[in-house]
PDB file of N, CA and C in Angstrom:
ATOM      1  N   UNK A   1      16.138 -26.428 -65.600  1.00  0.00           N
ATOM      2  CA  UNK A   1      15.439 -25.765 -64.512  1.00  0.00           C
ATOM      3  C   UNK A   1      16.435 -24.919 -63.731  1.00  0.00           C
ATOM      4  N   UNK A   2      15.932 -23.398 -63.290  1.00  0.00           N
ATOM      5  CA  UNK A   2      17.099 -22.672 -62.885  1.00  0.00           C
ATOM      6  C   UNK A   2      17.267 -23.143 -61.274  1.00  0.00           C
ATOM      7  N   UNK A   3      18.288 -23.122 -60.561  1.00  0.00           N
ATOM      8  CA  UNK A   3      18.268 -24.374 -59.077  1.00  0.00           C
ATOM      9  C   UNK A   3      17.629 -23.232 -57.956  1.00  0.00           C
ATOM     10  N   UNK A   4      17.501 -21.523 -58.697  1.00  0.00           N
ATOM     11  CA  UNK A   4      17.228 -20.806 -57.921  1.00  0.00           C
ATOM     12  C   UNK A   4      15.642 -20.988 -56.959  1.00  0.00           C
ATOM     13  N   UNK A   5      14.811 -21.819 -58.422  1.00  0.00           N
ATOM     14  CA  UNK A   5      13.462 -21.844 -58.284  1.00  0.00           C
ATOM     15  C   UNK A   5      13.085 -22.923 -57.615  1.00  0.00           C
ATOM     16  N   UNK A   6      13.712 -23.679 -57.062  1.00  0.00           N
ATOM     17  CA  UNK A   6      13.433 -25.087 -56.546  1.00  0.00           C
ATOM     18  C   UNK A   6      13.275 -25.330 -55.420  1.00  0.00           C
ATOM     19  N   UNK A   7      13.805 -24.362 -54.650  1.00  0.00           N
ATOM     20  CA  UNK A   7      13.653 -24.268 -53.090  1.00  0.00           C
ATOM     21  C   UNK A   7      13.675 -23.436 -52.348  1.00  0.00           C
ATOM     22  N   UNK A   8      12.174 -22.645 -51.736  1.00  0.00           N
ATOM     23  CA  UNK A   8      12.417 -21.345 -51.082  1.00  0.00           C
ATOM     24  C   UNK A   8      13.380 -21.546 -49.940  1.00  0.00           C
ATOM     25  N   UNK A   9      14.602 -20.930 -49.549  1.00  0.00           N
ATOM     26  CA  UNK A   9      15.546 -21.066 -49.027  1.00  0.00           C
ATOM     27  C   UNK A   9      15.542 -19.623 -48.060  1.00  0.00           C
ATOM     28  N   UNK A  10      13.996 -19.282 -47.756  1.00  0.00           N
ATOM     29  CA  UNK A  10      13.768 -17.466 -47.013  1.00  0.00           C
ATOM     30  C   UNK A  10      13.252 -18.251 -45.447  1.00  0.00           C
ATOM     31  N   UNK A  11      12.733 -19.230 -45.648  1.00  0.00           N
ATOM     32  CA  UNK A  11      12.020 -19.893 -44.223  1.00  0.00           C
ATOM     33  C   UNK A  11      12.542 -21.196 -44.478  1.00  0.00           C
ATOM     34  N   UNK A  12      12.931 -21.156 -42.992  1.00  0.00           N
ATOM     35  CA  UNK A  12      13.630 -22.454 -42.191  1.00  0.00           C
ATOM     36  C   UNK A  12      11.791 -23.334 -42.644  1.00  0.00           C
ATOM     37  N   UNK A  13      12.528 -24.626 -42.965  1.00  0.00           N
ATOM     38  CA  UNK A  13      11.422 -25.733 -42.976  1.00  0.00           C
ATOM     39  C   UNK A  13      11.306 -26.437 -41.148  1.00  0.00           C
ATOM     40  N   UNK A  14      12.632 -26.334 -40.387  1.00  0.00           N
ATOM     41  CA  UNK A  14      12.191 -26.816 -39.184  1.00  0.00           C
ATOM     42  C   UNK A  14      11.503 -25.800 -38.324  1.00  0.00           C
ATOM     43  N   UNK A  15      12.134 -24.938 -38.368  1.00  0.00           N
ATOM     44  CA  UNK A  15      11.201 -23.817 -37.039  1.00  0.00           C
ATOM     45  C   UNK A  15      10.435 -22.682 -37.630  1.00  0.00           C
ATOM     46  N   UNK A  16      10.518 -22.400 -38.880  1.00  0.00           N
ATOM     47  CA  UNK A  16       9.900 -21.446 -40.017  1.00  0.00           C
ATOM     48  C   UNK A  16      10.267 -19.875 -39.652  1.00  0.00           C
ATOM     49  N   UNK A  17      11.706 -20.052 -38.903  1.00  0.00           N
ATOM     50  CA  UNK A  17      11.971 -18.596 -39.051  1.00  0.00           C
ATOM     51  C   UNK A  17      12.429 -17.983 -40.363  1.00  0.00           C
ATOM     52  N   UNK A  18      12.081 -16.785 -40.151  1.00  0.00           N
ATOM     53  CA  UNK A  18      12.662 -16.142 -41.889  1.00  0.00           C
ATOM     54  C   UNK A  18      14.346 -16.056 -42.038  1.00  0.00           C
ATOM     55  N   UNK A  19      14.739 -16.456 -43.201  1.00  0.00           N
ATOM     56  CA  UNK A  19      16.125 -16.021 -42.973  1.00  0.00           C
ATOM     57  C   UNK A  19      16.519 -15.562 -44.198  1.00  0.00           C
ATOM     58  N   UNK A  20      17.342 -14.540 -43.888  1.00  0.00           N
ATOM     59  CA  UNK A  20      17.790 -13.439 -44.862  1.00  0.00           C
ATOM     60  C   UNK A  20      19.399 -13.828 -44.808  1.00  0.00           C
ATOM     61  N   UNK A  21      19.384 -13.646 -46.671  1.00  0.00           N
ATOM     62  CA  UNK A  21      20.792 -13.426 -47.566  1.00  0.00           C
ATOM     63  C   UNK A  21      21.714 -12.442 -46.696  1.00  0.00           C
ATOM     64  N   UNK A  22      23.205 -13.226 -46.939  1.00  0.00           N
ATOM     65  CA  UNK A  22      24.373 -12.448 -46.433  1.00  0.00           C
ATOM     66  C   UNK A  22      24.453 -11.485 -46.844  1.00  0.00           C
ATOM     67  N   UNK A  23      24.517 -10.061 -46.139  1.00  0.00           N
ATOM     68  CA  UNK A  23      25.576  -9.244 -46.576  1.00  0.00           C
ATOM     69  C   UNK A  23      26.228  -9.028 -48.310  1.00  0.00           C
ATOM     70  N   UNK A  24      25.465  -8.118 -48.941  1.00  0.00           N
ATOM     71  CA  UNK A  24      26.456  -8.699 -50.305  1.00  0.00           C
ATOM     72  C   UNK A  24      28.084  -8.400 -50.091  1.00  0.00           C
ATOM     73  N   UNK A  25      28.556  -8.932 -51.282  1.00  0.00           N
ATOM     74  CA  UNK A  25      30.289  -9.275 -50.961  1.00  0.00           C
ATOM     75  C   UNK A  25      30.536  -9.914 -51.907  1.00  0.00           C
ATOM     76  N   UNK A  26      29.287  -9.225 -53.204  1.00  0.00           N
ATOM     77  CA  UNK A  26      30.156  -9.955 -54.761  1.00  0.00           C
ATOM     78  C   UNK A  26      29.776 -11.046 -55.201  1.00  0.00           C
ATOM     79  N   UNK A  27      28.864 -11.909 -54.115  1.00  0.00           N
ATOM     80  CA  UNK A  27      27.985 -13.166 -54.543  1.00  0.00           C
ATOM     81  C   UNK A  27      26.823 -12.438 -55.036  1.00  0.00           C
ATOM     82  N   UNK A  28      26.434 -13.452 -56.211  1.00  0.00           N
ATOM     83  CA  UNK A  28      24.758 -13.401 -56.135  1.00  0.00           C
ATOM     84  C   UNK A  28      23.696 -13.333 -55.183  1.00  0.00           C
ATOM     85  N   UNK A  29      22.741 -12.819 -55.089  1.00  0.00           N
ATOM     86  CA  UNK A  29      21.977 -12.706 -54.050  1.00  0.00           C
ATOM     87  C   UNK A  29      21.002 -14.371 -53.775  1.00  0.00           C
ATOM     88  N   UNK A  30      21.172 -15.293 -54.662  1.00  0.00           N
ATOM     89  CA  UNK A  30      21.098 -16.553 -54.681  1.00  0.00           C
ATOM     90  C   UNK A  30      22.224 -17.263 -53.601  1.00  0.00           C
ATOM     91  N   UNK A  31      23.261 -16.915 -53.744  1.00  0.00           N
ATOM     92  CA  UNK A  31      24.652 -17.640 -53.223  1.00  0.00           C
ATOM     93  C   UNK A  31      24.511 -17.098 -51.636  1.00  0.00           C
ATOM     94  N   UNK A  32      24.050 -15.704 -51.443  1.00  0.00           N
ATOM     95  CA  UNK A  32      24.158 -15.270 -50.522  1.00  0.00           C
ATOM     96  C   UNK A  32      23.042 -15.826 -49.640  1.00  0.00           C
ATOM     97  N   UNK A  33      21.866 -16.057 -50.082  1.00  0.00           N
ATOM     98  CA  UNK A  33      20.655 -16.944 -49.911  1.00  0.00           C
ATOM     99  C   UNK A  33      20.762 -18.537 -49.398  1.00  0.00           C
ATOM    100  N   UNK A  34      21.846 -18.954 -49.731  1.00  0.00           N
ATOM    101  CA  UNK A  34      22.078 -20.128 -49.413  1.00  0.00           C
ATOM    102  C   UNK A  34      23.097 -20.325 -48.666  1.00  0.00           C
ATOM    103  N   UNK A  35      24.073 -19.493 -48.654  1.00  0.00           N
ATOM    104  CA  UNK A  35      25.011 -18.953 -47.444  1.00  0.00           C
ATOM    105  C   UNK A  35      24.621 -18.584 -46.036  1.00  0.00           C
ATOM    106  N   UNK A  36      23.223 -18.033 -46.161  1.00  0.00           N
ATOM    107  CA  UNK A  36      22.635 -17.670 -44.832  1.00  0.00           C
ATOM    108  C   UNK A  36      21.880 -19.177 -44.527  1.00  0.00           C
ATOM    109  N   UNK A  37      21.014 -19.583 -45.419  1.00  0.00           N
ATOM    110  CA  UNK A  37      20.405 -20.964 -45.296  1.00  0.00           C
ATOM    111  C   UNK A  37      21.434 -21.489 -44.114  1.00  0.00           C
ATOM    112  N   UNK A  38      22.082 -22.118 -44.706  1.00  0.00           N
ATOM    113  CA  UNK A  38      23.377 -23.007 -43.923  1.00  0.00           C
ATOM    114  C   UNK A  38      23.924 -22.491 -42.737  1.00  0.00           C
ATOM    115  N   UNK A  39      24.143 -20.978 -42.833  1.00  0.00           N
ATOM    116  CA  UNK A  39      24.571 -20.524 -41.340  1.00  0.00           C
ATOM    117  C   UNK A  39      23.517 -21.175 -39.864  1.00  0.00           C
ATOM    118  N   UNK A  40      22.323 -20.668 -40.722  1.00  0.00           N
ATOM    119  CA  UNK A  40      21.052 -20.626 -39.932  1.00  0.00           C
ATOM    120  C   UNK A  40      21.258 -21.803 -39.243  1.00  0.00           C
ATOM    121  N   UNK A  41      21.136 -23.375 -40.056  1.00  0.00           N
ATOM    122  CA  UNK A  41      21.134 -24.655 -39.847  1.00  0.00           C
ATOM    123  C   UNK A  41      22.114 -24.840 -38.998  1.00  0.00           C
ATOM    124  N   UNK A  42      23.351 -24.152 -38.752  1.00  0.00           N
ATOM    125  CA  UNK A  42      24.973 -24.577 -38.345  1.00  0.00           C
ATOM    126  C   UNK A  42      23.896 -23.897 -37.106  1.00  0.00           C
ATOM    127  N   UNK A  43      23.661 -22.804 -36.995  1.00  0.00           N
ATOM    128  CA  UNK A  43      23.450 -22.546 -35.301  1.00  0.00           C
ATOM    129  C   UNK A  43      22.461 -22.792 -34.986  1.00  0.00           C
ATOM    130  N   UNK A  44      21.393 -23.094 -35.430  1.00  0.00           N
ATOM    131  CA  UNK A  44      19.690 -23.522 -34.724  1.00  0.00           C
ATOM    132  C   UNK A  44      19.515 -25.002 -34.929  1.00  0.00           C
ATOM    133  N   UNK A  45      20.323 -25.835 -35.900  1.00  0.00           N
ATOM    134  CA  UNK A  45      19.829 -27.178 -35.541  1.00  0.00           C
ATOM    135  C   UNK A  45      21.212 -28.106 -36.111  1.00  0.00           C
ATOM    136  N   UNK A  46      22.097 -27.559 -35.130  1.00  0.00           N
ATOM    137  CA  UNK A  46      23.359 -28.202 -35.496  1.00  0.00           C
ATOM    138  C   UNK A  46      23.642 -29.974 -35.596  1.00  0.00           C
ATOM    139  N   UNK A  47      22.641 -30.496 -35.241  1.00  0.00           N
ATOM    140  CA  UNK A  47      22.273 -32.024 -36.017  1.00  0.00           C
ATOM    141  C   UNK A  47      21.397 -32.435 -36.898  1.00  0.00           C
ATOM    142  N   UNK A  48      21.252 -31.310 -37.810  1.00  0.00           N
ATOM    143  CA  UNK A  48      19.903 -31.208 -38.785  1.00  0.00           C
ATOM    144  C   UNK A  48      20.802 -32.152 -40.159  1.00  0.00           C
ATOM    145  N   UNK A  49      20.776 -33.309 -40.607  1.00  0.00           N
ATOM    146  CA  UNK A  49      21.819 -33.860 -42.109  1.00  0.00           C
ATOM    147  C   UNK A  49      21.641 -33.040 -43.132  1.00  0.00           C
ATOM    148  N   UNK A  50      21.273 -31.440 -43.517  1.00  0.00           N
ATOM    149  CA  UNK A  50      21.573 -31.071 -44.251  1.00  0.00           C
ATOM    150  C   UNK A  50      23.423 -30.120 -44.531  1.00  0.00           C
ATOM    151  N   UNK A  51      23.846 -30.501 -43.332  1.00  0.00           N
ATOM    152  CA  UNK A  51      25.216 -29.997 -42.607  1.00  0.00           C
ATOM    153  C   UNK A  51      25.873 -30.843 -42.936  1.00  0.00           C
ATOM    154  N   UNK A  52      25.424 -32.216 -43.538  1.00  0.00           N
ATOM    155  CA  UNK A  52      26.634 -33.296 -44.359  1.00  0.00           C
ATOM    156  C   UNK A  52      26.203 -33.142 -45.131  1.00  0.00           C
ATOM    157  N   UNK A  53      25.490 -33.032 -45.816  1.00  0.00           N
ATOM    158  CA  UNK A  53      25.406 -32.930 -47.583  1.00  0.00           C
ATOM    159  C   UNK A  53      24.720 -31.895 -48.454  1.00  0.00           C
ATOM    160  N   UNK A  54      24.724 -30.622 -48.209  1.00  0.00           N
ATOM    161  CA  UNK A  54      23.928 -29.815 -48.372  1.00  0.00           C
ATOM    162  C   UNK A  54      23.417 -30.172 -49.555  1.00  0.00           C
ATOM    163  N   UNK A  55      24.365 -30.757 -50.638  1.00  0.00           N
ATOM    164  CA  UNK A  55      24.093 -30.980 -52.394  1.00  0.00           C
ATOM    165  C   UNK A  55      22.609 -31.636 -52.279  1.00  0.00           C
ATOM    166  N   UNK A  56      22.586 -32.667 -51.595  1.00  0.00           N
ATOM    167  CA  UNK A  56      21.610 -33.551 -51.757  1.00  0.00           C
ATOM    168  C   UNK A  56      19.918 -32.514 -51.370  1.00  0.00           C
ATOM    169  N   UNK A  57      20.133 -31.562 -50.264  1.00  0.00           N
ATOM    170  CA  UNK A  57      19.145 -30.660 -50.035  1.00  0.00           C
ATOM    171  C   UNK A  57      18.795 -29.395 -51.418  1.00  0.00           C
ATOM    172  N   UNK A  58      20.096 -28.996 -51.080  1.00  0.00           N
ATOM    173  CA  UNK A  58      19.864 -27.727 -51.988  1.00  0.00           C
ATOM    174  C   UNK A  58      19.732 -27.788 -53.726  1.00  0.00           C
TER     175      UNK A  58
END
């Protein structure tokens, strides 16, 4: 299963804002997708446990 398809990673599941891929910079637009994911989480719900283990989320 490709890991791209497994989890829309465009809307926050806690507050359902949209969130958009970094900046490209040579990542996949997947990598960059999940790069923003995590930013998002680090500043809107900085005690959310996907910030200790992202593996287990993503």
């Amino acid at each position: 299963m490709n890991a791209s398809s497994d989890r829309d990673l465009s809307t926050c599941p806690v507050c359902e804002s949209r969130i958009e891929p970094e900046p490209p910079d040579g990542f996949t637009r997947y990598a960059r997708q999940v790069a923003g994911y995590l930013d998002h989480f680090a500043e809107n719900h900085p005690d959310h446990p996907i910030l200790d283990a992202p593996e287990g989320f993503l």
